[in-house]
Each structure stands twice: as C-alpha cells, then as structure tokens.
PDB file of N, CA and C in Angstrom:
ATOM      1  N   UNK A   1       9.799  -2.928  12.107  1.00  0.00           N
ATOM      2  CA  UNK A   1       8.334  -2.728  12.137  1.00  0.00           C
ATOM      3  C   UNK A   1       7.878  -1.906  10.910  1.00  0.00           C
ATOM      4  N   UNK A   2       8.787  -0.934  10.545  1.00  0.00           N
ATOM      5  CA  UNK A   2       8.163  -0.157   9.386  1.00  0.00           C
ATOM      6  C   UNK A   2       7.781  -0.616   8.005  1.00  0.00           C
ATOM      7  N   UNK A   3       9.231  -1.580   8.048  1.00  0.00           N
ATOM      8  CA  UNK A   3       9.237  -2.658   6.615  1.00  0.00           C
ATOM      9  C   UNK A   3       8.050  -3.619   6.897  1.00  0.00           C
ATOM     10  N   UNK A   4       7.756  -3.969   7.965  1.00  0.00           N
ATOM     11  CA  UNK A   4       6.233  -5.194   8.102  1.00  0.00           C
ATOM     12  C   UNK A   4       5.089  -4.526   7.955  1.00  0.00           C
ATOM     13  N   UNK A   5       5.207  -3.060   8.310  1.00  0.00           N
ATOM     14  CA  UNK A   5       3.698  -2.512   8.223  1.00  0.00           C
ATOM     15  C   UNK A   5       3.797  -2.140   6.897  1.00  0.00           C
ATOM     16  N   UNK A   6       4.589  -1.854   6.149  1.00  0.00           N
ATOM     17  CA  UNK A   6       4.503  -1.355   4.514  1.00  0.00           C
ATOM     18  C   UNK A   6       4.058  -2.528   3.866  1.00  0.00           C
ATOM     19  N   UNK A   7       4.954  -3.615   4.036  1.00  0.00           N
ATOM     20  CA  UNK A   7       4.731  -4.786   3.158  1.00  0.00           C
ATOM     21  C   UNK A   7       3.079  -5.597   3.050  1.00  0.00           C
ATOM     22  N   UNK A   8       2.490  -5.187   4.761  1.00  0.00           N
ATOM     23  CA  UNK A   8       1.906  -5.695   4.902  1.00  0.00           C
ATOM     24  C   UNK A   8       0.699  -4.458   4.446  1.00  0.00           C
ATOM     25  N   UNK A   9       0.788  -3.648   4.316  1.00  0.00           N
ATOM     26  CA  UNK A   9      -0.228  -2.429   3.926  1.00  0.00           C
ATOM     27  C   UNK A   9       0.115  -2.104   2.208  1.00  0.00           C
ATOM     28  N   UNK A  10       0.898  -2.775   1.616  1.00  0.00           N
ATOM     29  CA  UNK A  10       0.939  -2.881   0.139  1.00  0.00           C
ATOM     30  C   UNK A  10       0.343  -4.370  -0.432  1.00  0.00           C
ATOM     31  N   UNK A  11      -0.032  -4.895  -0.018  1.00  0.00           N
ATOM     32  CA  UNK A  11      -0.575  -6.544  -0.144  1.00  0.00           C
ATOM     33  C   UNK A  11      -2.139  -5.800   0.205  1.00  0.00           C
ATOM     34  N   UNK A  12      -2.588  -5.203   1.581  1.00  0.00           N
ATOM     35  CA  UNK A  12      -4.092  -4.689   1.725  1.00  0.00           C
ATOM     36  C   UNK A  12      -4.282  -4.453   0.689  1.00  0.00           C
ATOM     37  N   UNK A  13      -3.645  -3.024  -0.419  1.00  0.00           N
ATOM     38  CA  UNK A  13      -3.753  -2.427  -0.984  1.00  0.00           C
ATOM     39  C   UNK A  13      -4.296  -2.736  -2.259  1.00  0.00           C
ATOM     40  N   UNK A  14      -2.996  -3.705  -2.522  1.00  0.00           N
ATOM     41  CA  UNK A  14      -3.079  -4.166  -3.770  1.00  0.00           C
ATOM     42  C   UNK A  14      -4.314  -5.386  -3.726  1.00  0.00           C
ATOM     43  N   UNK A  15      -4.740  -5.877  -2.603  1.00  0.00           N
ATOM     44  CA  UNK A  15      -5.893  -6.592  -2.614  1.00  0.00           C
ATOM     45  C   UNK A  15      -7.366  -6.036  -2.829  1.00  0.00           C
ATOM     46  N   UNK A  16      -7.311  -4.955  -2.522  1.00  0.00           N
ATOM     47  CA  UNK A  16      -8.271  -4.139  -2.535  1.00  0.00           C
ATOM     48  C   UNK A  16      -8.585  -3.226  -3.903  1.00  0.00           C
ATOM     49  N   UNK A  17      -7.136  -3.423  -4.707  1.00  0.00           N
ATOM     50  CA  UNK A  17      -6.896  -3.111  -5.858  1.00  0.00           C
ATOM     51  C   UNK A  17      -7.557  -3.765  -6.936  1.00  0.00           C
ATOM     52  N   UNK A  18      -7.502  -5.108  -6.271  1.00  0.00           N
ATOM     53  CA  UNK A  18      -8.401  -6.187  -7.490  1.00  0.00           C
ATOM     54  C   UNK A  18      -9.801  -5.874  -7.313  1.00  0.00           C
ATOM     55  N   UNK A  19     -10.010  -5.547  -6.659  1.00  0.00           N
ATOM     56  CA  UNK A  19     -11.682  -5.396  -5.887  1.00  0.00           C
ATOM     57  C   UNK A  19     -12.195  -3.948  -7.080  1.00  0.00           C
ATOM     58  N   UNK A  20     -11.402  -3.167  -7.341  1.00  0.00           N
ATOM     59  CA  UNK A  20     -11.758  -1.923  -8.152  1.00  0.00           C
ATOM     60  C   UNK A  20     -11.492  -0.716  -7.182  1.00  0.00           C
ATOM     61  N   UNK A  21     -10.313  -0.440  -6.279  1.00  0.00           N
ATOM     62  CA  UNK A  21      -9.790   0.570  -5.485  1.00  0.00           C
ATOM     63  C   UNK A  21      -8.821   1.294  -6.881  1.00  0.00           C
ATOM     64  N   UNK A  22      -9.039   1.694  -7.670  1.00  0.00           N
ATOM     65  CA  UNK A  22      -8.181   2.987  -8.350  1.00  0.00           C
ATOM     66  C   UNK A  22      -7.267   3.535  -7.622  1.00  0.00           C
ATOM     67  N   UNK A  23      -7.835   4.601  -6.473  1.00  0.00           N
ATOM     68  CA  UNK A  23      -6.999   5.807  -5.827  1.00  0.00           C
ATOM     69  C   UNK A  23      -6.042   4.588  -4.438  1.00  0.00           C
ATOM     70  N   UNK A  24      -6.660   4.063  -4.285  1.00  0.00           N
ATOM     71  CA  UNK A  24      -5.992   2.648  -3.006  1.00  0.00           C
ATOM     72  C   UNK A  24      -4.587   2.257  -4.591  1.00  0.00           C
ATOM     73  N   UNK A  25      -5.079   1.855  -5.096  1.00  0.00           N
ATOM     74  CA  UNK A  25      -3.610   1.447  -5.856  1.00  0.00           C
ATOM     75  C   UNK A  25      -2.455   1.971  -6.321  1.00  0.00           C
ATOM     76  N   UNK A  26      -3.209   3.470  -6.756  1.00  0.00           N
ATOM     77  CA  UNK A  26      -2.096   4.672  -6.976  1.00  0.00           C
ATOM     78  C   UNK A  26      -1.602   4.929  -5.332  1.00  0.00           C
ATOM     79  N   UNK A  27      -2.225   4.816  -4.440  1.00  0.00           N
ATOM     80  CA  UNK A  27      -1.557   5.186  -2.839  1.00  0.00           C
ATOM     81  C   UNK A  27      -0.487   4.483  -2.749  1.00  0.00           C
ATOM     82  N   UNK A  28      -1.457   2.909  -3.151  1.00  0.00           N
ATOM     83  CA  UNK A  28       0.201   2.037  -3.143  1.00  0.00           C
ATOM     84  C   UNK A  28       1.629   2.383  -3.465  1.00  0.00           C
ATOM     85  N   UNK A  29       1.209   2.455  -4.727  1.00  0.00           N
ATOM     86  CA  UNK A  29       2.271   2.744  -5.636  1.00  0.00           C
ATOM     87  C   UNK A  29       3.137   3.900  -5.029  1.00  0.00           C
ATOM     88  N   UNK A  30       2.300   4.855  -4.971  1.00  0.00           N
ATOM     89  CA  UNK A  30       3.097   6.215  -4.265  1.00  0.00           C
ATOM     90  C   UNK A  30       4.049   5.615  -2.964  1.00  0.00           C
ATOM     91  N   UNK A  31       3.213   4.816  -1.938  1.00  0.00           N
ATOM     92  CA  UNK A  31       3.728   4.321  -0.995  1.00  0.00           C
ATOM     93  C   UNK A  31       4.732   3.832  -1.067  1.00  0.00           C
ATOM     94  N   UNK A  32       4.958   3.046  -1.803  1.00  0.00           N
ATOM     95  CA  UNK A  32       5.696   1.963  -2.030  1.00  0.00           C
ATOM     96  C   UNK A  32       7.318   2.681  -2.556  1.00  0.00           C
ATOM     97  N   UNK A  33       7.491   3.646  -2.515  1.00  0.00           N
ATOM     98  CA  UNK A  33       8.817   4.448  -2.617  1.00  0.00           C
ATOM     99  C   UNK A  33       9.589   4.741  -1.083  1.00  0.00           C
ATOM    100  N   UNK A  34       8.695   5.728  -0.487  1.00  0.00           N
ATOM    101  CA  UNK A  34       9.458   6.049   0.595  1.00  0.00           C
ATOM    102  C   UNK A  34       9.431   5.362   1.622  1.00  0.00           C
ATOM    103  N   UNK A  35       9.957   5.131   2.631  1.00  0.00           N
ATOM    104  CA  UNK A  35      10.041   3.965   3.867  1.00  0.00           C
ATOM    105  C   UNK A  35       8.980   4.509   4.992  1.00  0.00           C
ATOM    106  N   UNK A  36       8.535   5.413   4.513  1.00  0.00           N
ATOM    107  CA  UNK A  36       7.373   5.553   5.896  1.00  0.00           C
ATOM    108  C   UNK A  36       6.326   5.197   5.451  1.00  0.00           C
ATOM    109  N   UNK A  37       5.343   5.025   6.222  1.00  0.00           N
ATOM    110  CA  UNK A  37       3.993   4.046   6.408  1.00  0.00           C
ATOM    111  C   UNK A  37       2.990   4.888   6.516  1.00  0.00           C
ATOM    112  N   UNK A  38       1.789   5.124   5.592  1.00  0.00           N
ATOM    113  CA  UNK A  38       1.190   6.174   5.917  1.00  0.00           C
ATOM    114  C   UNK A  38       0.263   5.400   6.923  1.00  0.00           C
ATOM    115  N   UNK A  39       0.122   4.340   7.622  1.00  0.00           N
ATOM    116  CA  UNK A  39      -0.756   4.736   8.950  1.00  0.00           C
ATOM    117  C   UNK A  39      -0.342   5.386   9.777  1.00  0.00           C
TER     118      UNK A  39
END
C-alpha cells in the first residue's frame, strides 16, 4: 500500500506540476526518496 500511495501521489504531483505547482514539485521530489507517504 505504501509503494501505491507514493506512486500514485507522485504522478498527482507531478501533474499538478505541469499546471505551475513549484512547491507541489519540490514536495515530490523530496518525497520521492523516503518510503513514507506524506498523507
């Protein structure tokens, strides 16, 4: 579940990234290291 909610909360992210989210993309990014999920 953790790996589906990341994967699937780095795709939000990065979608929202195209949109003009700056601080949403750096979250990503940050996210996208450690295995926990910030929801």
């Amino acid at each position: 579940i953790p790996a589906m909610s990341m994967v699937s909360y780095a795709a939000g992210a990065r979608y929202l990234s195209l949109i003009g989210g700056n601080c949403l993309s750096f979250y990503d990014w940050y996210c996208d290291l450690p295995p926990a999920s910030p929801q």
